[in-house]
PDB file of N, CA and C in Angstrom:
ATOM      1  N   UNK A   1      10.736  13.277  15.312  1.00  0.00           N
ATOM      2  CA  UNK A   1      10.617  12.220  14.294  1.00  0.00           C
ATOM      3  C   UNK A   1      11.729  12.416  13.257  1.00  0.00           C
ATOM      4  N   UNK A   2      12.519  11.516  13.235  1.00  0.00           N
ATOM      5  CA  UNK A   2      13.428  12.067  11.994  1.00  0.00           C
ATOM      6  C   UNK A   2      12.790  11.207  10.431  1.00  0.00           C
ATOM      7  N   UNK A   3      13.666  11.740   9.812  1.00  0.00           N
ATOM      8  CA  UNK A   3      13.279  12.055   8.437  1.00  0.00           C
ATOM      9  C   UNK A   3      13.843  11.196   7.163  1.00  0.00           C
ATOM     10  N   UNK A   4      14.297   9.881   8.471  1.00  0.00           N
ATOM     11  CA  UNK A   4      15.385   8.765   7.456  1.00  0.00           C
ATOM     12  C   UNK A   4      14.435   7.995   6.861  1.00  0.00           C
ATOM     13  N   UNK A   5      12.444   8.382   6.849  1.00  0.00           N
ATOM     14  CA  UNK A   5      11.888   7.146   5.991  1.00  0.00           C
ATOM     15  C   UNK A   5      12.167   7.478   4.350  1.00  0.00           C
ATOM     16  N   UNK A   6      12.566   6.444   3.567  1.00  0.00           N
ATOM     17  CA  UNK A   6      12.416   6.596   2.380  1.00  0.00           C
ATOM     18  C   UNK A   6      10.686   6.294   1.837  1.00  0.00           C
ATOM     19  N   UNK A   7      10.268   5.279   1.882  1.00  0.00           N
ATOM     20  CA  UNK A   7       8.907   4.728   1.643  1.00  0.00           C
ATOM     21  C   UNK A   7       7.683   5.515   2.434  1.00  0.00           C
ATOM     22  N   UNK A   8       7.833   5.462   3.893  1.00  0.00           N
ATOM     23  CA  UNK A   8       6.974   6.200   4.215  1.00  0.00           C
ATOM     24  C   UNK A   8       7.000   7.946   4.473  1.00  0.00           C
ATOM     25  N   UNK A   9       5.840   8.341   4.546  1.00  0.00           N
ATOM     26  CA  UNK A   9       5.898   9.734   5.371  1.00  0.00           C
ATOM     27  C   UNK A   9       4.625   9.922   6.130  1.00  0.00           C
ATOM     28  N   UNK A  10       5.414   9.833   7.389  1.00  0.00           N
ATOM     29  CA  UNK A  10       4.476  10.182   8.816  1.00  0.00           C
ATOM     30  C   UNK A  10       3.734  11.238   9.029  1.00  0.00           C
ATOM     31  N   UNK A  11       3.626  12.090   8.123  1.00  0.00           N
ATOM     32  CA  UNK A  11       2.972  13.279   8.712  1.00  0.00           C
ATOM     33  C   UNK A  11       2.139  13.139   8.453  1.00  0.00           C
ATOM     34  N   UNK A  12       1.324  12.292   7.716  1.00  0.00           N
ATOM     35  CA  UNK A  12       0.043  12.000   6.815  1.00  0.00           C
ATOM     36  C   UNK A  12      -0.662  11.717   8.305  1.00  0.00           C
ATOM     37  N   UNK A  13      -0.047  10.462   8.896  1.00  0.00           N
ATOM     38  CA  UNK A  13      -0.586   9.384   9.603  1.00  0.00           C
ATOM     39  C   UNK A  13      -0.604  10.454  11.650  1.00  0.00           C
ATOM     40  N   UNK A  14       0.422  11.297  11.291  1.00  0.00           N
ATOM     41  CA  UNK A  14       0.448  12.297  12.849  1.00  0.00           C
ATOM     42  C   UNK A  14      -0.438  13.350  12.502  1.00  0.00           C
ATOM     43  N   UNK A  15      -0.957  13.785  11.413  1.00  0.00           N
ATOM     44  CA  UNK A  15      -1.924  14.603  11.527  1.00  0.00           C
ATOM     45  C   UNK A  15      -3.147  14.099  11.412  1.00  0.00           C
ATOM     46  N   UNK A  16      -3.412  12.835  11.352  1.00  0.00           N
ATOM     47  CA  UNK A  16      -4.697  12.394  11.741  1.00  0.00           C
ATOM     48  C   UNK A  16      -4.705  11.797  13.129  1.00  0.00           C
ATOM     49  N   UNK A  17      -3.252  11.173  13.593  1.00  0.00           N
ATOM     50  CA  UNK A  17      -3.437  11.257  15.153  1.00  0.00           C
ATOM     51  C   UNK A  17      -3.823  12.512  15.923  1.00  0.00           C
ATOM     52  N   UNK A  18      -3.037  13.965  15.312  1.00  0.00           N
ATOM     53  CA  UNK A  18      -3.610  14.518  16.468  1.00  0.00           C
ATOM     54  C   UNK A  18      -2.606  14.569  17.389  1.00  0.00           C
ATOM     55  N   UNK A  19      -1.318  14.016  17.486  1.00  0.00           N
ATOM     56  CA  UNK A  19      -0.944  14.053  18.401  1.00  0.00           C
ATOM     57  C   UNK A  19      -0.899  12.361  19.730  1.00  0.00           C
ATOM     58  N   UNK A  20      -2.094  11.725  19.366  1.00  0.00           N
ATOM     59  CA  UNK A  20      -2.051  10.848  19.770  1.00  0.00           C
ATOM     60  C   UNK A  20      -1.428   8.908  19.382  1.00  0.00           C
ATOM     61  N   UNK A  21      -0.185   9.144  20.466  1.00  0.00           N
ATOM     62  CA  UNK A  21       0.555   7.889  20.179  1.00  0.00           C
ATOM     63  C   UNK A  21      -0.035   6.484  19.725  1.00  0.00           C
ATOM     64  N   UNK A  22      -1.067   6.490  20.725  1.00  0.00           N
ATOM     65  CA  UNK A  22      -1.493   4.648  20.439  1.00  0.00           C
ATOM     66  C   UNK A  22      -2.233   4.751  19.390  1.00  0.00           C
ATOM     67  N   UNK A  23      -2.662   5.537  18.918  1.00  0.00           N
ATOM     68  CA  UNK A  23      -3.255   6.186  17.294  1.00  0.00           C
ATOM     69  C   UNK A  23      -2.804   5.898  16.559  1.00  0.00           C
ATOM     70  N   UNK A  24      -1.191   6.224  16.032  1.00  0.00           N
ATOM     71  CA  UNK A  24      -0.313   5.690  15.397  1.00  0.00           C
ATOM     72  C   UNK A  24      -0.024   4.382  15.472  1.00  0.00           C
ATOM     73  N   UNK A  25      -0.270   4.154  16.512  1.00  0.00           N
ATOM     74  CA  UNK A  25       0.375   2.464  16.856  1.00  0.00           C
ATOM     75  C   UNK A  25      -0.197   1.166  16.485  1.00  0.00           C
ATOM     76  N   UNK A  26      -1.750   2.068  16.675  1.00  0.00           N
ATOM     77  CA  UNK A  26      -2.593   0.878  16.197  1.00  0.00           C
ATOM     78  C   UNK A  26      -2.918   0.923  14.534  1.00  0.00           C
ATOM     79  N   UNK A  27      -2.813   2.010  13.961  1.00  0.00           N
ATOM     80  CA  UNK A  27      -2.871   2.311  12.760  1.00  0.00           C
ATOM     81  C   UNK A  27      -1.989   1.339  11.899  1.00  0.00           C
ATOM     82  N   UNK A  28      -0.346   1.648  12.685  1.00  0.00           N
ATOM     83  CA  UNK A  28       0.773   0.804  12.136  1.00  0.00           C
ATOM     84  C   UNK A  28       0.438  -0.714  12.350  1.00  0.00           C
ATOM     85  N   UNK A  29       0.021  -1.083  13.190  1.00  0.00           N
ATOM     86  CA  UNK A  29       0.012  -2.320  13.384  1.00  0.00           C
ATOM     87  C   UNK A  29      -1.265  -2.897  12.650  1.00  0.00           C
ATOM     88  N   UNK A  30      -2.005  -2.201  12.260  1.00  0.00           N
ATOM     89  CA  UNK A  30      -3.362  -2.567  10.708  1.00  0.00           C
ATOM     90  C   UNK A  30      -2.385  -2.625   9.835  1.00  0.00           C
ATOM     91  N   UNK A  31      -1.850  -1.641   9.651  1.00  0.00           N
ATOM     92  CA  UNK A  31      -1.365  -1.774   8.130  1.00  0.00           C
ATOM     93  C   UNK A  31      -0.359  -2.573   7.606  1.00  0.00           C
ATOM     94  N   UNK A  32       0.377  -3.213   8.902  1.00  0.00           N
ATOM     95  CA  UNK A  32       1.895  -4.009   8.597  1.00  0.00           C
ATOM     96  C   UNK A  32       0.502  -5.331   8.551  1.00  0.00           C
ATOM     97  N   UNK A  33      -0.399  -5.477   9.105  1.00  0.00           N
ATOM     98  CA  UNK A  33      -1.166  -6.404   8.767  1.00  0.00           C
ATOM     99  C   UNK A  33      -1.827  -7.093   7.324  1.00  0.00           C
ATOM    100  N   UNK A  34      -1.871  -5.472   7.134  1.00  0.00           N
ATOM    101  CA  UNK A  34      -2.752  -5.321   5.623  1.00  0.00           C
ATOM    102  C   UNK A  34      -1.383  -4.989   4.290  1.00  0.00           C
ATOM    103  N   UNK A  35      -0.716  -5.366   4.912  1.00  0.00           N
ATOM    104  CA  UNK A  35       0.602  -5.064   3.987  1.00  0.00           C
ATOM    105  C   UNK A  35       0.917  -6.236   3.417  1.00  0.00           C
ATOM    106  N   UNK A  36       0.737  -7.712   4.351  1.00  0.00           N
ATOM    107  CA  UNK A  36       0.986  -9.274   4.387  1.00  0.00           C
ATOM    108  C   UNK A  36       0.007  -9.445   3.302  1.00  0.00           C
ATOM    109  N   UNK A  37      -1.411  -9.036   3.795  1.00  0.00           N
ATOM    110  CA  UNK A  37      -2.340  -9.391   2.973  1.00  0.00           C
ATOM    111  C   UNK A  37      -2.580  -8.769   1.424  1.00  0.00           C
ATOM    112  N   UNK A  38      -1.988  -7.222   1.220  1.00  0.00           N
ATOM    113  CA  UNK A  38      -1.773  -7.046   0.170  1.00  0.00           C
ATOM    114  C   UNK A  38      -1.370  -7.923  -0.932  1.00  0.00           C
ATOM    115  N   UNK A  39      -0.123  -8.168  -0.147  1.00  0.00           N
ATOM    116  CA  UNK A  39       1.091  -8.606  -1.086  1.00  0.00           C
ATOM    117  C   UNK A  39       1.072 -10.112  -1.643  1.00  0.00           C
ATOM    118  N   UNK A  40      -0.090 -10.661  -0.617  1.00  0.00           N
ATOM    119  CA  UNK A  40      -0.396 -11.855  -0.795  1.00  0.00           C
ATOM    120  C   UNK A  40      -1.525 -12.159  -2.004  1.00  0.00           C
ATOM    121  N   UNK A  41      -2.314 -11.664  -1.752  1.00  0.00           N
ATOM    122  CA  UNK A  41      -3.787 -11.312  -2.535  1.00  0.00           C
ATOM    123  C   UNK A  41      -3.423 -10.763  -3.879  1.00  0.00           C
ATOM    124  N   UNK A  42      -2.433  -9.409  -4.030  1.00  0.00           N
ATOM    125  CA  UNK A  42      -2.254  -9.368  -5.113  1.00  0.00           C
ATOM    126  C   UNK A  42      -1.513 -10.259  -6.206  1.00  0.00           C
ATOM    127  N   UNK A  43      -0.627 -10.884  -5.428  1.00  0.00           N
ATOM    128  CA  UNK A  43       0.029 -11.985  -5.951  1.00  0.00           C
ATOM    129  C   UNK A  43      -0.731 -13.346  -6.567  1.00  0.00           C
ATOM    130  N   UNK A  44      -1.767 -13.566  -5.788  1.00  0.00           N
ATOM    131  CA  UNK A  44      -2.723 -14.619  -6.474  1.00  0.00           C
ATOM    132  C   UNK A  44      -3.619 -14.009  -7.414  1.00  0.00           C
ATOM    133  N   UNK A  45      -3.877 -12.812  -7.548  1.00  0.00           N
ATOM    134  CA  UNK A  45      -5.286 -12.590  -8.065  1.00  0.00           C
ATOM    135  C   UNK A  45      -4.323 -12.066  -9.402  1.00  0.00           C
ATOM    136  N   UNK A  46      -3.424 -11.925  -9.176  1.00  0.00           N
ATOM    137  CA  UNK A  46      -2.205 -11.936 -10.863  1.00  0.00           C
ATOM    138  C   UNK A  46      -2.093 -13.192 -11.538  1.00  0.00           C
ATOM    139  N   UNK A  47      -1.807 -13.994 -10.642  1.00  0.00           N
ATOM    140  CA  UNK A  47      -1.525 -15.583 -11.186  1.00  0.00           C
ATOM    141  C   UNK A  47      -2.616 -15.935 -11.707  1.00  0.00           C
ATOM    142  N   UNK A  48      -3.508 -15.502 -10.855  1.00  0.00           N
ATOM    143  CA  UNK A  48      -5.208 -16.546 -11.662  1.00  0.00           C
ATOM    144  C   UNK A  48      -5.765 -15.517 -12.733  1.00  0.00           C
ATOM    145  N   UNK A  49      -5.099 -14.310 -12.661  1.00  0.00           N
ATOM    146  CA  UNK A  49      -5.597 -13.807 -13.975  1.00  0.00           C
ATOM    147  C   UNK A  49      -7.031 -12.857 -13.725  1.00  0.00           C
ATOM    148  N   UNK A  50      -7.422 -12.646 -11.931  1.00  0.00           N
ATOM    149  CA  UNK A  50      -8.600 -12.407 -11.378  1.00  0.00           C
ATOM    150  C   UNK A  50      -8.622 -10.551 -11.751  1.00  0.00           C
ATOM    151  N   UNK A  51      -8.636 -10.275 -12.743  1.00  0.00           N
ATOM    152  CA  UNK A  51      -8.607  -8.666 -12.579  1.00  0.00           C
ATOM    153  C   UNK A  51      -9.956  -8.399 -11.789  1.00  0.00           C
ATOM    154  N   UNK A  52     -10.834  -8.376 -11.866  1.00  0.00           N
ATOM    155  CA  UNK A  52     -12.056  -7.461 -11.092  1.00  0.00           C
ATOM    156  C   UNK A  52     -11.269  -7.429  -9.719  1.00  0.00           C
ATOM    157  N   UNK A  53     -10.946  -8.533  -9.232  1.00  0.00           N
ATOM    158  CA  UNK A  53     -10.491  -8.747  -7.766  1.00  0.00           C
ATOM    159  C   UNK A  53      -9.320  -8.039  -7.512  1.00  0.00           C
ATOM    160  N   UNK A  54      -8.201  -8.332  -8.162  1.00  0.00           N
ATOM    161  CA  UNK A  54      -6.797  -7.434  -8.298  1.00  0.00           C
ATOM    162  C   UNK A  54      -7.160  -5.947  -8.550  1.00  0.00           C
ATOM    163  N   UNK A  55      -8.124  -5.468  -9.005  1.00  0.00           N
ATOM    164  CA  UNK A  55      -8.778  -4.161  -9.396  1.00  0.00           C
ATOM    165  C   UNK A  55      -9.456  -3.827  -7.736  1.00  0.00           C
ATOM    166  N   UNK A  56      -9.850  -4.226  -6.539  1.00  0.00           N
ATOM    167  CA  UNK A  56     -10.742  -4.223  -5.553  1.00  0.00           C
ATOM    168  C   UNK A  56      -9.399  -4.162  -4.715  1.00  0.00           C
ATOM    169  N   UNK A  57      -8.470  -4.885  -4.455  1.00  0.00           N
ATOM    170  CA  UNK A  57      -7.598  -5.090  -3.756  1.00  0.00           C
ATOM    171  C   UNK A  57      -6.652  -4.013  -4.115  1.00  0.00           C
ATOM    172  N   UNK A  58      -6.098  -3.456  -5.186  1.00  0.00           N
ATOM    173  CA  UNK A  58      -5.279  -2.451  -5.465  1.00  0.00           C
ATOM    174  C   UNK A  58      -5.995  -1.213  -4.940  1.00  0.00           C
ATOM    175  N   UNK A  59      -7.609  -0.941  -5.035  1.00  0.00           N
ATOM    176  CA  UNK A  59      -8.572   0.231  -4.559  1.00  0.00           C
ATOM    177  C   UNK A  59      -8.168   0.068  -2.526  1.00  0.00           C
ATOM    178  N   UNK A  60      -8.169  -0.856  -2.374  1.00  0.00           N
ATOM    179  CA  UNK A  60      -8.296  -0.733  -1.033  1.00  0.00           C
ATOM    180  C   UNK A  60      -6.886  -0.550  -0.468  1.00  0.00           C
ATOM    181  N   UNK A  61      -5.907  -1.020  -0.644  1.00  0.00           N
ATOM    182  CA  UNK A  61      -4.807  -0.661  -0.487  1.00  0.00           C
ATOM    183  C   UNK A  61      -4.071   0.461  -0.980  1.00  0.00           C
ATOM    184  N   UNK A  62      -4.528   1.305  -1.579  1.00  0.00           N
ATOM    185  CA  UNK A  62      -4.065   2.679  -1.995  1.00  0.00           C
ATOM    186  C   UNK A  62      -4.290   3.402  -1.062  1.00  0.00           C
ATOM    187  N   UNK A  63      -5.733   3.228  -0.341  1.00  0.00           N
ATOM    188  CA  UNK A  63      -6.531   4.374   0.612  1.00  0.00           C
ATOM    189  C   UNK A  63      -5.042   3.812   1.862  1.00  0.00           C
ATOM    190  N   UNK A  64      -4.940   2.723   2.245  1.00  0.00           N
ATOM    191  CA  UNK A  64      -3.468   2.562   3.102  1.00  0.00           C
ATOM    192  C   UNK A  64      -2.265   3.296   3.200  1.00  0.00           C
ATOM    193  N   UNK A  65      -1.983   2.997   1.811  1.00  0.00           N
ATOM    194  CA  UNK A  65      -0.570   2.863   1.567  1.00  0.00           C
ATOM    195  C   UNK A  65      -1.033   5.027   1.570  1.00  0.00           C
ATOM    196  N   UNK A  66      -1.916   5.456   1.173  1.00  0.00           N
ATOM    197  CA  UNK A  66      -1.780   7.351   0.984  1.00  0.00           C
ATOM    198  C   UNK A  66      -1.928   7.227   2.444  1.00  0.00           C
ATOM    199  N   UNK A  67      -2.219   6.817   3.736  1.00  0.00           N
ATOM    200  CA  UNK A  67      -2.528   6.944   5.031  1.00  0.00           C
ATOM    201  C   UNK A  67      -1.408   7.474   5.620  1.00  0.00           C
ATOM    202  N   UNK A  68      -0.218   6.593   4.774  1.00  0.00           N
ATOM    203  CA  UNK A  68       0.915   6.428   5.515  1.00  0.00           C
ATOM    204  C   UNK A  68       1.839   7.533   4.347  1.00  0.00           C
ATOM    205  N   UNK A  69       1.654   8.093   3.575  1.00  0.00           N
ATOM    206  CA  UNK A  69       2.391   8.695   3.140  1.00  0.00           C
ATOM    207  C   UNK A  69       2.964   8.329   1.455  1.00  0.00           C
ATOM    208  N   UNK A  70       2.332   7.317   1.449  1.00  0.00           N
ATOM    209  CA  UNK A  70       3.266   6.574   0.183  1.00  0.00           C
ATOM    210  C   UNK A  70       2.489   6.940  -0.940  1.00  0.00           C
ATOM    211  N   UNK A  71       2.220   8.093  -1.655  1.00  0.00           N
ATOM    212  CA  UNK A  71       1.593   8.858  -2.535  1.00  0.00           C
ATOM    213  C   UNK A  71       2.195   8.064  -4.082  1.00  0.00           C
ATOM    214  N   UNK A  72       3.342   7.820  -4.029  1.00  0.00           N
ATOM    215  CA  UNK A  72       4.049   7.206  -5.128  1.00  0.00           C
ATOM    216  C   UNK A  72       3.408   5.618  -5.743  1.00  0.00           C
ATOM    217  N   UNK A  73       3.481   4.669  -4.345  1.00  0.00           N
ATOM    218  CA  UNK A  73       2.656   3.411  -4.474  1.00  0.00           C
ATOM    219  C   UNK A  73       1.223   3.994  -4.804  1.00  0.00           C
ATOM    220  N   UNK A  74       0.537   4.773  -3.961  1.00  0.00           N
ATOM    221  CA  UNK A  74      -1.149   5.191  -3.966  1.00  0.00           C
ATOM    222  C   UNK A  74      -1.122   5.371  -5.936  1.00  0.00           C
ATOM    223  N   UNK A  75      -0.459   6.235  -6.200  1.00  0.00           N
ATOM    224  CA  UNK A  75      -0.977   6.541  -7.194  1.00  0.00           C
ATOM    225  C   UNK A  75      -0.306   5.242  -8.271  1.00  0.00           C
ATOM    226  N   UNK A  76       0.135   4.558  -7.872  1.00  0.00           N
ATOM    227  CA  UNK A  76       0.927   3.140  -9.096  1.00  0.00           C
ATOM    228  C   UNK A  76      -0.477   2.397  -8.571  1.00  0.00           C
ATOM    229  N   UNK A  77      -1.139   2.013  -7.114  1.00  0.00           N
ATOM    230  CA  UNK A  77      -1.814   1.024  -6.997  1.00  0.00           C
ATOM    231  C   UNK A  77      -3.455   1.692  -7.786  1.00  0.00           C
ATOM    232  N   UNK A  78      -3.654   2.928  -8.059  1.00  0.00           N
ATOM    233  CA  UNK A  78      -4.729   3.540  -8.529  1.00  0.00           C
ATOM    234  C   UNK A  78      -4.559   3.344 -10.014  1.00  0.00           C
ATOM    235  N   UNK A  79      -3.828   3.254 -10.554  1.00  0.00           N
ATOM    236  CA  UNK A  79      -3.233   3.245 -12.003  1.00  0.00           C
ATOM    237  C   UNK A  79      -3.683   1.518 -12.197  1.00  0.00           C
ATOM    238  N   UNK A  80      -2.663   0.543 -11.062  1.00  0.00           N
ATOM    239  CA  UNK A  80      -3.141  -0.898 -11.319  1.00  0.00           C
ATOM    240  C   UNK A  80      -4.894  -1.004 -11.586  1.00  0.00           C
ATOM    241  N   UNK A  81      -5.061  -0.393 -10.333  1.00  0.00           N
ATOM    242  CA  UNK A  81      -7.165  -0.640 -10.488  1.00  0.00           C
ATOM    243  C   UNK A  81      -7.456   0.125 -11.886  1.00  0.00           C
ATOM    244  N   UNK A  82      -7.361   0.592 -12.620  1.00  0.00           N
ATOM    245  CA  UNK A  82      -8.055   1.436 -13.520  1.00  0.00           C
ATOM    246  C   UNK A  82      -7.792   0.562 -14.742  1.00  0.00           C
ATOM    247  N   UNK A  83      -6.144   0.195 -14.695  1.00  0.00           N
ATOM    248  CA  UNK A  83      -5.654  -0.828 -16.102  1.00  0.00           C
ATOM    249  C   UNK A  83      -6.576  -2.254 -15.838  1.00  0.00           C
ATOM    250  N   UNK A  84      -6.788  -2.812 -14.677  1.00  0.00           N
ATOM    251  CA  UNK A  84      -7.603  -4.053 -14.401  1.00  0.00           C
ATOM    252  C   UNK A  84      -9.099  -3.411 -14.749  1.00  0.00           C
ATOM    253  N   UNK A  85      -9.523  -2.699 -14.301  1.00  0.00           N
ATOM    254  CA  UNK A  85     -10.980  -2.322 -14.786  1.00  0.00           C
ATOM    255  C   UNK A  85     -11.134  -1.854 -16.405  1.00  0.00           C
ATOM    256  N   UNK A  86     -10.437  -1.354 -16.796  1.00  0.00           N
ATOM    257  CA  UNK A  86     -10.150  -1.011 -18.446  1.00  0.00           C
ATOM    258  C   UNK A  86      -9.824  -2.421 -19.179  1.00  0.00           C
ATOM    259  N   UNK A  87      -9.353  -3.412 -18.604  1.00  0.00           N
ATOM    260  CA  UNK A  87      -9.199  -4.461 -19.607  1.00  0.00           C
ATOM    261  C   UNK A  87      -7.676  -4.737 -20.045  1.00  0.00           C
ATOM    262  N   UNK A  88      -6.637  -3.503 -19.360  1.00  0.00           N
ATOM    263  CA  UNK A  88      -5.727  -3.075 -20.431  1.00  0.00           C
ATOM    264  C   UNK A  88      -4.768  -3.463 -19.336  1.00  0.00           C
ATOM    265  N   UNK A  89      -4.475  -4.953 -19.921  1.00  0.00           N
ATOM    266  CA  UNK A  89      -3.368  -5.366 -18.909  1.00  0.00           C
ATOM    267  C   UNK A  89      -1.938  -5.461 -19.338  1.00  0.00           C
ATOM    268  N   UNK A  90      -1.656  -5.127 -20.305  1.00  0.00           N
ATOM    269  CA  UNK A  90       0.172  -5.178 -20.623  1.00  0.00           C
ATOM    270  C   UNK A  90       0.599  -5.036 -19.646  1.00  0.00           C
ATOM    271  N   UNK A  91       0.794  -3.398 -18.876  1.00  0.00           N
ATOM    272  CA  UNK A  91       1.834  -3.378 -18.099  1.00  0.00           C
ATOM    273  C   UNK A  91       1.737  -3.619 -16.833  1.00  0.00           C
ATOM    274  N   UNK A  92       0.236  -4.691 -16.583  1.00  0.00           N
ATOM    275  CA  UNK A  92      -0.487  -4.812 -15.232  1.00  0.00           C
ATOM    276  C   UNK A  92       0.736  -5.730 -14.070  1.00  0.00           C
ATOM    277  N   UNK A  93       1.030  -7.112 -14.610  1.00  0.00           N
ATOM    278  CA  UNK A  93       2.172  -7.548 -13.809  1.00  0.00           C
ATOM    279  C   UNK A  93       3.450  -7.070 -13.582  1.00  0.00           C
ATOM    280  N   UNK A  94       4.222  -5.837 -14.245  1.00  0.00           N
ATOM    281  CA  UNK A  94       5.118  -5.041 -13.659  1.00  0.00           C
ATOM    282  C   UNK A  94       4.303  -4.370 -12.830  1.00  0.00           C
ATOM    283  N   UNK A  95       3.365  -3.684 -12.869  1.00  0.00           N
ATOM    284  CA  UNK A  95       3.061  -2.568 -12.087  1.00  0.00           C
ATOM    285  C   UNK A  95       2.713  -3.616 -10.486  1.00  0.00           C
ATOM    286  N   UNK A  96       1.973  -4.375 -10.504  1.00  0.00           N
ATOM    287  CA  UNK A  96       1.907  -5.196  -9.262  1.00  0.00           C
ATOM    288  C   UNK A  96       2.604  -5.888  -8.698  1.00  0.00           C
ATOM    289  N   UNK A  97       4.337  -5.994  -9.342  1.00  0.00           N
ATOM    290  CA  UNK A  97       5.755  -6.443  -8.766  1.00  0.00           C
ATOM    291  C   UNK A  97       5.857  -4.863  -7.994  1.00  0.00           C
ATOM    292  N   UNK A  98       6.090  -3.849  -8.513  1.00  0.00           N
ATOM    293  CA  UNK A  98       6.645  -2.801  -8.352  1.00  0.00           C
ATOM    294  C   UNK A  98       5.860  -2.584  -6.973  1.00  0.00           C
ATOM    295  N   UNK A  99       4.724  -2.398  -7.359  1.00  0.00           N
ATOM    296  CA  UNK A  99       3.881  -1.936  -6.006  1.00  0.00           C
ATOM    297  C   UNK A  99       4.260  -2.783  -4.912  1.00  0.00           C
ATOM    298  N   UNK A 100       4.012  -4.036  -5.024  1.00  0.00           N
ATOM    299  CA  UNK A 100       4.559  -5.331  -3.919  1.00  0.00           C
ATOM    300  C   UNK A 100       5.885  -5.088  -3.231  1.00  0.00           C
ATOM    301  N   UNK A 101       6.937  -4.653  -3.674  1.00  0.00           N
ATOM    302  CA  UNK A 101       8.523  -4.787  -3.755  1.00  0.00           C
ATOM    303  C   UNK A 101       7.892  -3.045  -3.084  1.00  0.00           C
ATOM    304  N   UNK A 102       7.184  -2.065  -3.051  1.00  0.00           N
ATOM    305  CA  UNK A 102       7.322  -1.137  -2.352  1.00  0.00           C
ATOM    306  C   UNK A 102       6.611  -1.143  -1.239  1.00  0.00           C
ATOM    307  N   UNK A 103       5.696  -1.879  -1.160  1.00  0.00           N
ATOM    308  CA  UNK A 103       4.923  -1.906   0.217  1.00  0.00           C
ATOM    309  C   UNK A 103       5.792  -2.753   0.759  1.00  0.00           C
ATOM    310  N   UNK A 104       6.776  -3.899   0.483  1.00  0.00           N
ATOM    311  CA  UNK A 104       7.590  -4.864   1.371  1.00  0.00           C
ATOM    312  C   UNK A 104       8.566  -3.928   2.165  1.00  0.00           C
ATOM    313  N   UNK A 105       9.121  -3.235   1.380  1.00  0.00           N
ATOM    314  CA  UNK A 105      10.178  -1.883   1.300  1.00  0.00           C
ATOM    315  C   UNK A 105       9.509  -1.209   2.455  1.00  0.00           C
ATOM    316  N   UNK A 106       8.584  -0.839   2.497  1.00  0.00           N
ATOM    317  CA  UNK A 106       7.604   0.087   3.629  1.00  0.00           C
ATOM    318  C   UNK A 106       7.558  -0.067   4.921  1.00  0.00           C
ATOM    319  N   UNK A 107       7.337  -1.855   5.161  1.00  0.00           N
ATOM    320  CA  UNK A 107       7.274  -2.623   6.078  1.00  0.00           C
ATOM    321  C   UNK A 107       8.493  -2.159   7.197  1.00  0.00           C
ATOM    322  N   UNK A 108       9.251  -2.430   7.220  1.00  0.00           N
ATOM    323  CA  UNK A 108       9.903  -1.897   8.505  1.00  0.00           C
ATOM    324  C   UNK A 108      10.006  -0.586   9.005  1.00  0.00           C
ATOM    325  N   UNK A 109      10.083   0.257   7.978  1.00  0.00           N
ATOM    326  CA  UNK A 109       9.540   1.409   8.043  1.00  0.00           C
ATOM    327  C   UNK A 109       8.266   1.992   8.722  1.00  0.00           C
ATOM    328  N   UNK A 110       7.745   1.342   8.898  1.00  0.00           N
ATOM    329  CA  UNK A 110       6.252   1.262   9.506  1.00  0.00           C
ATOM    330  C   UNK A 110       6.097   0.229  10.965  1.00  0.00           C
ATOM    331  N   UNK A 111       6.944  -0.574  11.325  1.00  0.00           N
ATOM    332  CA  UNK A 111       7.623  -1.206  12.170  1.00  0.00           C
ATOM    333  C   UNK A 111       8.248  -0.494  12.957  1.00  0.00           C
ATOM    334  N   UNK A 112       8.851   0.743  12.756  1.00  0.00           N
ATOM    335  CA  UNK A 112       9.716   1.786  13.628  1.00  0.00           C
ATOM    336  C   UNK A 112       8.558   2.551  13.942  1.00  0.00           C
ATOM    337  N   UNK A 113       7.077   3.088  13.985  1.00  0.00           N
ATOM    338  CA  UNK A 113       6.827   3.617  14.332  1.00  0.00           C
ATOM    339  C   UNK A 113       5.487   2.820  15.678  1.00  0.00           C
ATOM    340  N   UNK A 114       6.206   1.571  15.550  1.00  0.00           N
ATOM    341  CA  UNK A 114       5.284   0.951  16.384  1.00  0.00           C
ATOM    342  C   UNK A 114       6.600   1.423  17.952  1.00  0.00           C
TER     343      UNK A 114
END
């Protein structure tokens, strides 16, 4: 496996395979799924102003995005859920560009291991 991912890191996602390929494969192919839907969901539930929901959607996509290695997004999308559940939204729409623009970033990255 070489070591050119910037966004992701595989070892997260090969030590829960085990060793087993279509493990990975199908894993990758959830998450480039759930990557669309992230990016989508978080994007509306910003516009409409939906924090509880943008707070639910940032929780579930962290447990992803740490699957695959991306400890950096995990802990920005854990930070988003906590500022949406706290009320304390100043820096809530940078932080949900940033996160978005890194899971997009991820995407092919996660595409090579299909």
């Amino acid at each position: 496996m070489d070591n050119t991912f910037q966004h992701i890191d595989p070892s997260q996602i090969e030590t829960l395979a085990g060793g087993d390929k279509e493990f990975i494969k199908e894993m990758a192919e959830i998450f480039l799924e759930q990557i669309e839907e992230f990016v989508t969901n978080m994007g509306s539930f910003l516009q409409e102003k939906n924090w509880e929901k943008l707070a639910r959607e940032a929780h579930t996509a962290k447990s992803s995005a740490m699957t695959f290695g991306m400890d950096d997004t995990g802990n920005l999308l854990k930070k988003i859920q906590l500022e949406c559940e706290a009320n304390n939204l100043d820096n809530v729409p940078r932080m949900v560009e940033d996160a978005i623009s890194q899971l997009q970033a991820a995407s092919p990255e996660v595409q090579e291991l299909l």
